[in-house]
Protein backbone atom coordinates (compact mmCIF):
# COMPACT_ATOMS: atom_id res chain seq x y z
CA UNK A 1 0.00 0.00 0.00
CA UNK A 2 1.30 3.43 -0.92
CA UNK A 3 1.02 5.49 1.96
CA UNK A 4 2.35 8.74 0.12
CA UNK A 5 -1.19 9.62 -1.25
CA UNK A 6 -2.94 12.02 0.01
CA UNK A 7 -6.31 11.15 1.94
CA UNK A 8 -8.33 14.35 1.58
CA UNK A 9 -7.53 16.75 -1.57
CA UNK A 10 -7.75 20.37 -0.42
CA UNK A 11 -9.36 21.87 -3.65
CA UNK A 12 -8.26 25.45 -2.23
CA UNK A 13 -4.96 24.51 -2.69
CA UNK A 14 -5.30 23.67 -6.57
CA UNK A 15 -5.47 26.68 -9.25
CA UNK A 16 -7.08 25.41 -12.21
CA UNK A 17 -5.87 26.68 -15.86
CA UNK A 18 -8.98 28.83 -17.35
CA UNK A 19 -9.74 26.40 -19.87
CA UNK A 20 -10.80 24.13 -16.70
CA UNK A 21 -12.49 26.44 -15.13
CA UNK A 22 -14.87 27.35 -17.81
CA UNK A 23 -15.57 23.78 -18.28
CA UNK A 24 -16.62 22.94 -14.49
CA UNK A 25 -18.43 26.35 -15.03
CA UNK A 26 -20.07 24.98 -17.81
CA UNK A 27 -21.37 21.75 -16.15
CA UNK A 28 -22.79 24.13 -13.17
CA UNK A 29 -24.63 25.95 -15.23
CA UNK A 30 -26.25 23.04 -16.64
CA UNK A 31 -27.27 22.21 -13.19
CA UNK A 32 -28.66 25.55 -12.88
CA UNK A 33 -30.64 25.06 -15.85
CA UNK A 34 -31.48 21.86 -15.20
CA UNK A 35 -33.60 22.64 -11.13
CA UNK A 36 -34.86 26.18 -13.18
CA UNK A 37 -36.82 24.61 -15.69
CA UNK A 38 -38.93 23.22 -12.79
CA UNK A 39 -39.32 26.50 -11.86
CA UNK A 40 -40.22 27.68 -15.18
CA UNK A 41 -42.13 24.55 -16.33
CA UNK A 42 -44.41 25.49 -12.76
CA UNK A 43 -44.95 29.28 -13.57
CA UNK A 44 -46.04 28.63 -17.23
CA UNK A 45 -48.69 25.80 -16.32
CA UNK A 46 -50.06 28.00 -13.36
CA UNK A 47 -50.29 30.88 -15.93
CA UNK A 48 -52.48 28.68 -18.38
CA UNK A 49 -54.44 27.50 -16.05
CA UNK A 50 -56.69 30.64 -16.34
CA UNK A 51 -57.00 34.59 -15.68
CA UNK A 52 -56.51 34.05 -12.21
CA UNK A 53 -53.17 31.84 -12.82
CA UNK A 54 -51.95 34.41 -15.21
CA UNK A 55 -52.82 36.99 -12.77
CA UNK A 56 -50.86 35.34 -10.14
CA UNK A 57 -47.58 34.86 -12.04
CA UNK A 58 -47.56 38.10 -13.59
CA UNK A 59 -47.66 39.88 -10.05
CA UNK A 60 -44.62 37.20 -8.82
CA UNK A 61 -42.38 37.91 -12.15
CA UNK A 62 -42.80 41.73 -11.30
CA UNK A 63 -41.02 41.42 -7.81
CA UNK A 64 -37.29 41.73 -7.72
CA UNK A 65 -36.44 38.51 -6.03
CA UNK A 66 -38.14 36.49 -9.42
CA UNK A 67 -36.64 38.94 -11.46
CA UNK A 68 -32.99 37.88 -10.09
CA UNK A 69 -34.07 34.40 -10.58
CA UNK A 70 -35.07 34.42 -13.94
CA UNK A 71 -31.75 36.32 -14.86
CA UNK A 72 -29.91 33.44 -13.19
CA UNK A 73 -31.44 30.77 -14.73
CA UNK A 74 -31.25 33.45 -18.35
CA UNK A 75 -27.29 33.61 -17.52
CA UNK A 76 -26.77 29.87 -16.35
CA UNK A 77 -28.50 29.33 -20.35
CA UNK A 78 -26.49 32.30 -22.52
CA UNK A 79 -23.15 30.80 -20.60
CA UNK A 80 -24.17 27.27 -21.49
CA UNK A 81 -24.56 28.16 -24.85
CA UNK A 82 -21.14 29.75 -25.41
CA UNK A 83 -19.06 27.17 -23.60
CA UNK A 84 -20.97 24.60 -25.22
CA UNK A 85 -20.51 26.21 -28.26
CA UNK A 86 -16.76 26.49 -27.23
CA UNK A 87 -17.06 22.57 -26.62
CA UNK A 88 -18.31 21.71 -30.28
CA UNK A 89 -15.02 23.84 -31.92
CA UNK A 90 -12.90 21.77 -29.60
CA UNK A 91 -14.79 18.62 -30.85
CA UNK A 92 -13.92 19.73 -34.24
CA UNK A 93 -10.51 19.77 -33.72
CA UNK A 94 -10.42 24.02 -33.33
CA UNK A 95 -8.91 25.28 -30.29
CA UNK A 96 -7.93 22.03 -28.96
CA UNK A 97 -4.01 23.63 -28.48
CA UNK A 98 -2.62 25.29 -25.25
CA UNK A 99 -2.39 28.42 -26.41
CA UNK A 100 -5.77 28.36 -28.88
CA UNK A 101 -7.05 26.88 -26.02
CA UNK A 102 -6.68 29.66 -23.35
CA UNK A 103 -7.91 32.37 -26.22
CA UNK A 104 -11.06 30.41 -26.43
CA UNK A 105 -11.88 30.12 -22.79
CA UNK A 106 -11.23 33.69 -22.87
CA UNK A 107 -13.08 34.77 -25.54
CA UNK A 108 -16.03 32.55 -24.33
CA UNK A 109 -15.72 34.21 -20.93
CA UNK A 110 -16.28 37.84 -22.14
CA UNK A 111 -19.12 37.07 -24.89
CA UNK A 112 -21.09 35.19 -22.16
CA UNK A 113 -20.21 38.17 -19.69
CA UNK A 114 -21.15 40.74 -22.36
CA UNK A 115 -24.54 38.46 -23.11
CA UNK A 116 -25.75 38.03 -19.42
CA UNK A 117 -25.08 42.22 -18.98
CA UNK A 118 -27.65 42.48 -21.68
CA UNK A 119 -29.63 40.16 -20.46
CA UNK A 120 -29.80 41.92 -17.15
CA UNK A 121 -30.39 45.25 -18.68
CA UNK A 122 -33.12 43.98 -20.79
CA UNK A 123 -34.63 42.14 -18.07
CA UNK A 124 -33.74 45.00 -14.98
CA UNK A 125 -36.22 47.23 -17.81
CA UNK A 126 -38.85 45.15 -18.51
């Protein structure tokens, strides 16, 4: 038995290259999507159940707290879709290189960034 191996791995301790990071990122926010489509799925058949339904979730997407929901579900999705997008180049064989790499977890870091700051706006205005 090798007892040189570590027994609990500190994950503070690791620093992750940015190519990593957008990918664990990625998977979260597939989570996040995932448990707010219940959410989502629940408002929409409560609003067709009738005036009174509608009503109902009209006056709850008004409030601020569902309004930070929805744009956290509406970022989880517009980051999903550029790292995933990111993903399907890689699965091409485009940015699969160190340095190609770290230029497209950059990139896809500040189009989703720039995407969920209009989301916000757009959603902040409504």
């Amino acid at each position: 038995m090798n007892s040189k191996r570590p027994v609990n791995l500190d994950l503070g301790k690791f620093h992750f290259p940015l190519p990593a990071i957008v990918s664990i990122l990625h998977r979260i926010s597939g989570i996040i999507i995932f448990v707010g489509v219940a959410f989502m799925l629940y408002g929409l058949d409560l609003s067709l159940s009738g005036e009174e339904g509608y009503g109902h979730v009209s006056e709850l997407l008004s409030g601020f707290f569902a309004k930070l929901i929805i744009w956290g579900i509406l970022s989880a999705l517009l980051y999903h879709l550029v790292a995933g997008t990111k993903h399907l180049l890689m699965d091409m064989g485009i940015g699969e290189e160190l340095a190609s790499g770290l230029l497209a977890a950059k990139a896809a870091l500040a189009i989703a960034i720039i995407l969920i700051l209009l989301a916000g706006v757009w959603i902040w205005a409504m």
